[in-house]
N, C-alpha and C. Protein backbone atom coordinates (compact mmCIF):
# COMPACT_ATOMS: atom_id res chain seq x y z
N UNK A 1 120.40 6.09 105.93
CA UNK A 1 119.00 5.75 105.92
C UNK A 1 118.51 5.62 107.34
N UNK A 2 117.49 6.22 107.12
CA UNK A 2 116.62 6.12 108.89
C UNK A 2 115.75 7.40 109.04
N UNK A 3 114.17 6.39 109.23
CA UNK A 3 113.05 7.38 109.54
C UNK A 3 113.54 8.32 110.80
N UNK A 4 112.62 9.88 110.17
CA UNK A 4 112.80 10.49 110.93
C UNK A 4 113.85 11.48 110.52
N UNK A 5 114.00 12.52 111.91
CA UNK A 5 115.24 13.50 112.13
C UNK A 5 115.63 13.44 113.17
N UNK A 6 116.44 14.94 114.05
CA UNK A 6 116.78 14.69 114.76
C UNK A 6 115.81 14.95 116.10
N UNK A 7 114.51 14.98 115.91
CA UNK A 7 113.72 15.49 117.02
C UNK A 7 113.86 14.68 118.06
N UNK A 8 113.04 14.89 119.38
CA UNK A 8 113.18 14.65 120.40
C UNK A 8 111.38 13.23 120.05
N UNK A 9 111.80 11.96 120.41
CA UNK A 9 110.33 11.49 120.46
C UNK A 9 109.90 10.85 121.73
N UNK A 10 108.82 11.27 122.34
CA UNK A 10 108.52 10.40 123.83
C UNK A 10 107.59 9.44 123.84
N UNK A 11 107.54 8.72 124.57
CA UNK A 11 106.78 7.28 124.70
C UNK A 11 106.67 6.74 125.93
N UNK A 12 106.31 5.44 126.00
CA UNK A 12 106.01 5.14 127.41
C UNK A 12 105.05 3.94 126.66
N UNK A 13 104.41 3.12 128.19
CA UNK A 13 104.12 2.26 128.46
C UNK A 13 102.36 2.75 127.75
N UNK A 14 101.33 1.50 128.48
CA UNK A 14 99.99 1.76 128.67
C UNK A 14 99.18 2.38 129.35
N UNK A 15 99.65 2.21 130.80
CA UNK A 15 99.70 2.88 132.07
C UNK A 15 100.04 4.22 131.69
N UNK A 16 101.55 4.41 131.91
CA UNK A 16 101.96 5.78 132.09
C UNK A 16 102.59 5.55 133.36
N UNK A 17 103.19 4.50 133.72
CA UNK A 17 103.85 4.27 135.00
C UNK A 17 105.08 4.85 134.35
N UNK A 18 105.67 3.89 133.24
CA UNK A 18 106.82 3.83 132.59
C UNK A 18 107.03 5.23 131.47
N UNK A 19 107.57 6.30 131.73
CA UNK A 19 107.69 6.94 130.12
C UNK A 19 109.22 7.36 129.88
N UNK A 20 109.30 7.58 128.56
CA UNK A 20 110.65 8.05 127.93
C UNK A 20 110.82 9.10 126.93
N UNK A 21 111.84 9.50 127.07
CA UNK A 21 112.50 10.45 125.47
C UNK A 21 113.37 9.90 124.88
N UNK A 22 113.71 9.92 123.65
CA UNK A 22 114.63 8.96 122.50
C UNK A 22 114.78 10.49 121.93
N UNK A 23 116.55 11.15 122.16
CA UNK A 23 116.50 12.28 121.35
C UNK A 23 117.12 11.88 119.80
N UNK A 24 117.15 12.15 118.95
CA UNK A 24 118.35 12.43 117.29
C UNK A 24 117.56 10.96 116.87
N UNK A 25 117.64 11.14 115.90
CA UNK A 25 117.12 9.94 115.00
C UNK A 25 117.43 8.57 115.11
N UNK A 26 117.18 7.45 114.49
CA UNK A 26 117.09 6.22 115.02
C UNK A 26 118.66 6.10 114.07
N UNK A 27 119.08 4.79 114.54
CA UNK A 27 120.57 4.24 113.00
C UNK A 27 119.14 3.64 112.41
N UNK A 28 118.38 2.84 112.56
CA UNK A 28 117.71 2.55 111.50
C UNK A 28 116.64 1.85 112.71
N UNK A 29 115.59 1.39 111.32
CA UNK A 29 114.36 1.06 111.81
C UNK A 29 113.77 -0.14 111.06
N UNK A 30 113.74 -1.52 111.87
CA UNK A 30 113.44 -2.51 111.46
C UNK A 30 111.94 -2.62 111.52
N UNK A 31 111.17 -3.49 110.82
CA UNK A 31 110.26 -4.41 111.15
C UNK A 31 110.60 -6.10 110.76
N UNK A 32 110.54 -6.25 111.75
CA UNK A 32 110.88 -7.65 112.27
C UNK A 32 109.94 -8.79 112.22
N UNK A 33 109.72 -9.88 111.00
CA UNK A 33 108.65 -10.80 111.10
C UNK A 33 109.11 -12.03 111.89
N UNK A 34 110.03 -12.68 112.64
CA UNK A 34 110.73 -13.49 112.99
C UNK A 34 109.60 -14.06 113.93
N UNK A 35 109.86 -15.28 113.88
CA UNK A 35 108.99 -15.85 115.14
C UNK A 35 108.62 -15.63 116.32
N UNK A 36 109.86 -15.22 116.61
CA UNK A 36 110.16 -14.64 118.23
C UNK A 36 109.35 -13.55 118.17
N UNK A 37 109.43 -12.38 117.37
CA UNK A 37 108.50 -11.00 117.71
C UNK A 37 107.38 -11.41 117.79
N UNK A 38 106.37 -12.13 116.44
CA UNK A 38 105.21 -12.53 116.86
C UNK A 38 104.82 -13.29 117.90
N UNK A 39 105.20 -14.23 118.66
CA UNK A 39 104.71 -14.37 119.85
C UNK A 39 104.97 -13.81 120.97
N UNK A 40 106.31 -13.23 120.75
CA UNK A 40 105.91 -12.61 121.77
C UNK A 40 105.03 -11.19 122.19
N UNK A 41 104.77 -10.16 120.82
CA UNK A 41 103.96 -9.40 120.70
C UNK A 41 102.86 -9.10 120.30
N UNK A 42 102.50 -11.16 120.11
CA UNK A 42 101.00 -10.94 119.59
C UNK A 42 100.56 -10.88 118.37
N UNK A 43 101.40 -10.38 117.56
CA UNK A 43 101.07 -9.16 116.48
C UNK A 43 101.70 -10.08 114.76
N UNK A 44 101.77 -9.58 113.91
CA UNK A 44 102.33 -9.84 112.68
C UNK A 44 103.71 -9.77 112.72
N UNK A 45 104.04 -8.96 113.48
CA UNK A 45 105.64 -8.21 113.00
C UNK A 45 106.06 -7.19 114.32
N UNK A 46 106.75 -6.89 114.70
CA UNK A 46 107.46 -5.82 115.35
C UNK A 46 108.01 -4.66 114.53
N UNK A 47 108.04 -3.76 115.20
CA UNK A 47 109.06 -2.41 114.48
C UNK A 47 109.37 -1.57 115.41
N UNK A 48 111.07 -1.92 115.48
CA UNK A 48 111.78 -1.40 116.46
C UNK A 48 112.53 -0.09 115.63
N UNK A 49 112.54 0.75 116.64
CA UNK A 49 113.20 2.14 116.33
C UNK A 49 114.67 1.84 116.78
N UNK A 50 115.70 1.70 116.56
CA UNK A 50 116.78 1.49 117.03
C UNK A 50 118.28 2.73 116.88
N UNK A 51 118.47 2.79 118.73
CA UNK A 51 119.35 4.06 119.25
C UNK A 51 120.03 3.98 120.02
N UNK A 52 120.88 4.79 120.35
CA UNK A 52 121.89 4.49 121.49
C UNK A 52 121.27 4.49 122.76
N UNK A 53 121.82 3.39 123.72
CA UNK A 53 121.09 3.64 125.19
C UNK A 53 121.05 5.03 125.75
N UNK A 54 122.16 5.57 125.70
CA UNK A 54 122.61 7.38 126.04
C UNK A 54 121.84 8.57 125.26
N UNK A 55 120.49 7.88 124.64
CA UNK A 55 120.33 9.13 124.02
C UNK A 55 118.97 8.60 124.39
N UNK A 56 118.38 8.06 125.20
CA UNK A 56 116.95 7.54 125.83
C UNK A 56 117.24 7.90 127.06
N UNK A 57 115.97 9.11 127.79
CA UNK A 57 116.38 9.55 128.99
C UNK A 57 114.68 8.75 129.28
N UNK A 58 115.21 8.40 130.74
CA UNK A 58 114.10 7.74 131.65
C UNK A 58 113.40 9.04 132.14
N UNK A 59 111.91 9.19 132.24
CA UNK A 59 111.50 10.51 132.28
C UNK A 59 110.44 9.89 133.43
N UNK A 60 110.12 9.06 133.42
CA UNK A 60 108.67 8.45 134.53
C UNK A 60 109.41 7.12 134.93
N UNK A 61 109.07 6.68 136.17
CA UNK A 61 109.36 5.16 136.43
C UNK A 61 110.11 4.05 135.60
N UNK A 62 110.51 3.34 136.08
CA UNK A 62 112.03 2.09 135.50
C UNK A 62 111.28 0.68 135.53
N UNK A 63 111.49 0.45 134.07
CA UNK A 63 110.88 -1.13 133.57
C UNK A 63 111.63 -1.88 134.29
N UNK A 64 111.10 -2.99 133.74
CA UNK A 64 112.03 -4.03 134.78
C UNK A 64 112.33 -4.96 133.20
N UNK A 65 113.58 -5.57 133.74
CA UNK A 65 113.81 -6.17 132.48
C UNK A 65 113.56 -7.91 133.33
N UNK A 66 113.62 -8.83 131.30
CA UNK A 66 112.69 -9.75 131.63
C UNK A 66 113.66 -10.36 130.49
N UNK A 67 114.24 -11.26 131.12
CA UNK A 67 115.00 -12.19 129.56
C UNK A 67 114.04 -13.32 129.12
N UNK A 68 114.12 -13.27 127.70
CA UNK A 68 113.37 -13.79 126.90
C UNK A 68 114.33 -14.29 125.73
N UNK A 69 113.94 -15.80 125.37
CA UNK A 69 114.70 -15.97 123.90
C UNK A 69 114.52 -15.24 122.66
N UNK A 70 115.70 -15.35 121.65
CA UNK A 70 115.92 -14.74 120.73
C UNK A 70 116.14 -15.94 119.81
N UNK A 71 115.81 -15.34 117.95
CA UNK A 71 116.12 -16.20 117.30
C UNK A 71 118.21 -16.29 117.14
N UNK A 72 118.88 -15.66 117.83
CA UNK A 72 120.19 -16.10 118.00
C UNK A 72 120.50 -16.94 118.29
N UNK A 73 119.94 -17.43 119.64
CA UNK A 73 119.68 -18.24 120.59
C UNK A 73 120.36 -17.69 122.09
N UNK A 74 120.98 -16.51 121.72
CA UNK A 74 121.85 -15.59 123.05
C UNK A 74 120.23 -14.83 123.87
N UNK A 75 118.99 -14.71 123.63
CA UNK A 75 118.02 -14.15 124.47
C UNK A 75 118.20 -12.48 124.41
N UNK A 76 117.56 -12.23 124.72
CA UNK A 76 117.78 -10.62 124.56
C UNK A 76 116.49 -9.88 126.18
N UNK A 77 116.70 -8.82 126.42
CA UNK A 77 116.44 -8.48 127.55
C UNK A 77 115.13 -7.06 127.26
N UNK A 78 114.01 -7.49 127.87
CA UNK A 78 112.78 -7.02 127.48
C UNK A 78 112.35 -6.07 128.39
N UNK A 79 112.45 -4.55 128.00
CA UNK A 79 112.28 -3.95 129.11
C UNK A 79 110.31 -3.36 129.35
N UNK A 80 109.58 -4.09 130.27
CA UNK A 80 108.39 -3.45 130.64
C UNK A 80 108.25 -3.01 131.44
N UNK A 81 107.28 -2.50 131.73
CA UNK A 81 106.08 -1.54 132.77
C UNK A 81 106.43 -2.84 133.77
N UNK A 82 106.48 -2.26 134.74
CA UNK A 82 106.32 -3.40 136.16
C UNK A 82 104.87 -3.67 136.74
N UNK A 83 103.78 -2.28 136.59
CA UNK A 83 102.31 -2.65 136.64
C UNK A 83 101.83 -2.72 135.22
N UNK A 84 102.27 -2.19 133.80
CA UNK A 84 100.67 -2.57 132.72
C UNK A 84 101.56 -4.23 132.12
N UNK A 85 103.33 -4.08 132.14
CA UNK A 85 103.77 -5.28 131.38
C UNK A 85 104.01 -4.97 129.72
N UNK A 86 103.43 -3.92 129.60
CA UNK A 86 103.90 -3.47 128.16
C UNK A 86 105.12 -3.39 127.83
N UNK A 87 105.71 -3.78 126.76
CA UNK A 87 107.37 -4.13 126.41
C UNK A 87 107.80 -2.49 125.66
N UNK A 88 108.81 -1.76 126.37
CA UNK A 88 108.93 -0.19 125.57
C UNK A 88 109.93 -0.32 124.79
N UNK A 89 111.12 -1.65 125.30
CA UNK A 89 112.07 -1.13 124.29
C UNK A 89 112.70 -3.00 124.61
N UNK A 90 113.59 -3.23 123.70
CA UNK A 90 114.66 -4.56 124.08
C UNK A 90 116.12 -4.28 123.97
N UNK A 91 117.19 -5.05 124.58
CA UNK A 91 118.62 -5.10 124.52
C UNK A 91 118.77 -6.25 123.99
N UNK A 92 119.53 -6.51 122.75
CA UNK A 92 119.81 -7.85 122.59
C UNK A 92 121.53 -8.27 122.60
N UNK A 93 121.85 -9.45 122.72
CA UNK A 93 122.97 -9.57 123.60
C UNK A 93 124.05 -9.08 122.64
N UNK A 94 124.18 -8.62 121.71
CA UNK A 94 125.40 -8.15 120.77
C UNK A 94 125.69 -7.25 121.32
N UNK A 95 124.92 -5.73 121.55
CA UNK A 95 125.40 -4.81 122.26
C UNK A 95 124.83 -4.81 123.24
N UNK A 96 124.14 -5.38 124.10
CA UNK A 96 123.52 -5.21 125.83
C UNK A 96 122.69 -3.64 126.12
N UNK A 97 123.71 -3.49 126.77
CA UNK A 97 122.32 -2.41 127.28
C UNK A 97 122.83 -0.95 126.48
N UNK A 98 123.95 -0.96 125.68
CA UNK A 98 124.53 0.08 124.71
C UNK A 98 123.59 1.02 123.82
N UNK A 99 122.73 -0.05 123.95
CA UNK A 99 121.50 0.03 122.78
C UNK A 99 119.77 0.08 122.78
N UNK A 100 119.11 0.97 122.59
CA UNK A 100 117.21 0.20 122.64
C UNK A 100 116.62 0.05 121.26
N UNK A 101 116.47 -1.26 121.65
CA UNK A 101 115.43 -1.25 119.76
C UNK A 101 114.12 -0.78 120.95
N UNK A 102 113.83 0.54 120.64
CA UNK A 102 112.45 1.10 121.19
C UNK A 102 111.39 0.37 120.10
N UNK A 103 110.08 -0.56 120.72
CA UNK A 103 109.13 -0.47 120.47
C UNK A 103 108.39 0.90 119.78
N UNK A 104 107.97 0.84 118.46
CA UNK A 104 107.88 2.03 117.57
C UNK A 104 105.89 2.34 118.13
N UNK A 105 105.40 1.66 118.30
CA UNK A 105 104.17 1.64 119.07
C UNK A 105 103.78 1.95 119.93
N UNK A 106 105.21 2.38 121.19
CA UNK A 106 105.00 3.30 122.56
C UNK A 106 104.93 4.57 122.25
N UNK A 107 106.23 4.81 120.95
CA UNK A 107 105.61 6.21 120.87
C UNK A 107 104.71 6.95 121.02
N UNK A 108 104.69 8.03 121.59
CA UNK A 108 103.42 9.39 121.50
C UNK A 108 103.03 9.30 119.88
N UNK A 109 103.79 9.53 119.40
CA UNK A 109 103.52 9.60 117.86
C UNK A 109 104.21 8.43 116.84
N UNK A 110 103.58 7.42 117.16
CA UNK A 110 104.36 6.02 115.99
C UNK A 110 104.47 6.55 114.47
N UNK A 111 103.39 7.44 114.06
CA UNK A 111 103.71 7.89 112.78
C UNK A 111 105.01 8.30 112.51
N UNK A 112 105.83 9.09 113.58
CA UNK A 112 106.93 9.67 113.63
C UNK A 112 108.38 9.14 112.89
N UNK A 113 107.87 7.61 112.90
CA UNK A 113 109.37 6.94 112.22
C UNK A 113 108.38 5.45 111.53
N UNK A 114 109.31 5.07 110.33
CA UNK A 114 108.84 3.87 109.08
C UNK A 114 109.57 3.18 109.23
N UNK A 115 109.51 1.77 108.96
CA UNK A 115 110.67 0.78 108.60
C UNK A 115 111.12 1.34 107.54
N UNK A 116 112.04 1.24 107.41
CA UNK A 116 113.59 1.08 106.82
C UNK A 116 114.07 0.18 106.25
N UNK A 117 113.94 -0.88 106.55
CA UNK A 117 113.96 -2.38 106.35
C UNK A 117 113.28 -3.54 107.00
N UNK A 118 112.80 -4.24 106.00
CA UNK A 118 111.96 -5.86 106.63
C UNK A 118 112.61 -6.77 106.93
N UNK A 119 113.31 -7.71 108.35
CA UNK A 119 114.06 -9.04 108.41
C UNK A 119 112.73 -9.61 108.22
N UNK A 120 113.59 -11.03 108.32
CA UNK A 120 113.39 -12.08 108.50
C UNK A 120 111.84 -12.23 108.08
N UNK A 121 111.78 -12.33 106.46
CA UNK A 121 110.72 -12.25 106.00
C UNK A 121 110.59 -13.72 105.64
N UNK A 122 111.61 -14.60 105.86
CA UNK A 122 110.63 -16.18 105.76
C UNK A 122 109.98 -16.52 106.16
N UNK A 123 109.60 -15.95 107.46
CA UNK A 123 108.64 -16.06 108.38
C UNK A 123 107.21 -15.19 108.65
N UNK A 124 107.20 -14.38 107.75
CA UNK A 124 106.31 -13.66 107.96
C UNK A 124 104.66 -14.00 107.41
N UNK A 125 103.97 -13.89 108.30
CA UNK A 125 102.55 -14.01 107.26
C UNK A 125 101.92 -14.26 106.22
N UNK A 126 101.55 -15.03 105.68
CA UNK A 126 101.43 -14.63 104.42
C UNK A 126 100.51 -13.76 103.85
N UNK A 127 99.62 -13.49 104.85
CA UNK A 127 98.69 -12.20 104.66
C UNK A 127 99.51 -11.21 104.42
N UNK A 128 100.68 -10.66 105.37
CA UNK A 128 101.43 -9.47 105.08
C UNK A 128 101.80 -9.26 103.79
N UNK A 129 101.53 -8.28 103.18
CA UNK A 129 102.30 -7.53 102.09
C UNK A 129 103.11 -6.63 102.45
N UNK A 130 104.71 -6.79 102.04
CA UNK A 130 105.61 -5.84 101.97
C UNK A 130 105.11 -5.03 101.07
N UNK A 131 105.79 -3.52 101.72
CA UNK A 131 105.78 -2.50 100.39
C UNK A 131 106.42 -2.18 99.63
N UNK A 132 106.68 -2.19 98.28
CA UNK A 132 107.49 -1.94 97.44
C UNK A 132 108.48 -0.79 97.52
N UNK A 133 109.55 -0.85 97.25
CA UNK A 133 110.86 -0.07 97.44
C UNK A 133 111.25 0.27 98.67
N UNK A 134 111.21 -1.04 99.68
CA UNK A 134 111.54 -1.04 101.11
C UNK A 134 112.39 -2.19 100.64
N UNK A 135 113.72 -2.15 100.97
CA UNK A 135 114.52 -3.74 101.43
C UNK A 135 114.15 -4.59 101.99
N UNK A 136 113.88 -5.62 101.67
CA UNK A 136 113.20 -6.94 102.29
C UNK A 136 114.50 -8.18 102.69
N UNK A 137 114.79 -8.56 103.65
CA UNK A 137 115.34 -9.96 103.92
C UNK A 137 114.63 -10.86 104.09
N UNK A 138 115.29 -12.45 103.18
CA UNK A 138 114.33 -13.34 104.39
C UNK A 138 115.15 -13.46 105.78
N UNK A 139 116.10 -13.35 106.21
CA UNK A 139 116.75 -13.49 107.31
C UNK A 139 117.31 -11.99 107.87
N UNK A 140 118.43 -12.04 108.11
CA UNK A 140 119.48 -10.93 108.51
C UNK A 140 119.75 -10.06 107.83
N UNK A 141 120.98 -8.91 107.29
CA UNK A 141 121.55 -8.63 106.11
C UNK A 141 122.83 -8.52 106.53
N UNK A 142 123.52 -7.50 105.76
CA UNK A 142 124.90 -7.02 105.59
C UNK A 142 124.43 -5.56 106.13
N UNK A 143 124.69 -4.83 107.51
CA UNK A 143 124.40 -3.67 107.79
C UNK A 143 125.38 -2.89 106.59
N UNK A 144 126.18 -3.27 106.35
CA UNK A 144 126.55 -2.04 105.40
C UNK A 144 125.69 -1.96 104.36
N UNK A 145 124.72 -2.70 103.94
CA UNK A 145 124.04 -2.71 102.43
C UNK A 145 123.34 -1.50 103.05
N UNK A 146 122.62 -1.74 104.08
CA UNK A 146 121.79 -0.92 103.95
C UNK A 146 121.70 0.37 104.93
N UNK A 147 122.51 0.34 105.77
CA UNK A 147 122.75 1.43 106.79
C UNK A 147 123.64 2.86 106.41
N UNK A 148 122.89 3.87 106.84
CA UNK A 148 123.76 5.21 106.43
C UNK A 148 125.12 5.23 107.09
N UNK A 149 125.91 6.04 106.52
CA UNK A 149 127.30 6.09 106.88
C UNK A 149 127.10 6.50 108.38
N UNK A 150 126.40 7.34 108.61
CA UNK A 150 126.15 7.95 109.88
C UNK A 150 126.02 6.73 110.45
N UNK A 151 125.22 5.96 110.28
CA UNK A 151 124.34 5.14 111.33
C UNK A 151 125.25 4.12 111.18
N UNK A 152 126.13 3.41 110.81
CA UNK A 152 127.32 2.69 111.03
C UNK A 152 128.60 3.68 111.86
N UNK A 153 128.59 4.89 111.57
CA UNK A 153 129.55 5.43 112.37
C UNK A 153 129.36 5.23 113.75
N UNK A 154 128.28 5.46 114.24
CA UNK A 154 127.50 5.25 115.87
C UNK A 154 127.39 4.07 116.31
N UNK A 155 127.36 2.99 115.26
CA UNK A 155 127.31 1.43 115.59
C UNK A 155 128.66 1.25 116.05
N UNK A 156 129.59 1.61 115.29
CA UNK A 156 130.82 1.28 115.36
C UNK A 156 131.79 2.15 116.52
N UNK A 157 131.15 3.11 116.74
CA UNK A 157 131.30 3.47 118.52
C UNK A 157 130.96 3.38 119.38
N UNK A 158 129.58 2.63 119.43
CA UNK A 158 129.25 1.79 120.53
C UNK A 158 130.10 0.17 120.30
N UNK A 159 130.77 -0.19 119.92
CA UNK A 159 131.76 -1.65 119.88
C UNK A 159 132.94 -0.71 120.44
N UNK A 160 133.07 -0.02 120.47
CA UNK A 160 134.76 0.47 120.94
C UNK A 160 134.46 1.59 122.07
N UNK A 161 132.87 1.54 122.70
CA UNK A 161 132.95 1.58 124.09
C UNK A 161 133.04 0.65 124.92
């Protein structure tokens, strides 16, 4: 499971100081209602595209990273624009920098990829409506419930790099 194929998708900041390519499809694609995303993005929810660091080529200028807490409590590392401050992607401390949950909103084309799955829906809005026949958590899950074989194969070779 995981929006998308294997295309090539580019993105970037507000500016255009910062841009990127994310090639082959995501392991999967959260939207995230957790506390932490909404304040820090303002917003209802987050939806991270999530990929290997090695398959995101830096194509324009280098964010600067910015540690910020996490609901783990380990913080996770926020990479923005150094002039607009827009957040393109995060590392969170399980795999470090192995990994980008890309911000699905920098994309050129956000249409390009869907959640996959909803965390941490105890927290979410109550305005928000989930959509039906999407997996919903109120918290975490079991990546095997819901992750393609593929997309656990790649998880599980980034731990044994």
């Amino acid at each position: 499971m995981s929006s998308g194929s294997d295309q090539s998708r580019d993105g970037g900041c507000a500016c255009g100081a910062v841009r990127y390519r994310a090639t082959g499809a995501p392991m999967i694609v959260h939207c995230c209602h957790c506390g932490h995303c909404q304040r820090e993005t303002g917003s209802a929810f987050v939806i991270n595209f999530i990929i290997e660091s090695d398959r995101v080529e830096h194509l324009k200028g280098e964010p600067e990273l910015i540690k910020t807490p996490s609901a783990s409590g380990k913080g996770q590392m926020i990479a923005r624009c150094p002039d607009c401050k827009v957040a393109v992607w995060s590392n969170y401390s399980g795999m470090g920098d192995k990994t980008r949950f890309i911000r699905a909103g920098t994309l050129d084309e956000p249409n390009s990829v869907e959640p996959d799955v909803h965390i941490y829906t105890s927290t979410k809005l109550d305005w928000v409506a989930l959509p039906a026949g999407k997996p919903a958590f109120a918290e975490f899950y079991p990546p095997k419930d819901v992750w393609s074989e593929d997309a656990q194969t790649r998880w599980r070779a980034l731990q044994d790099k």
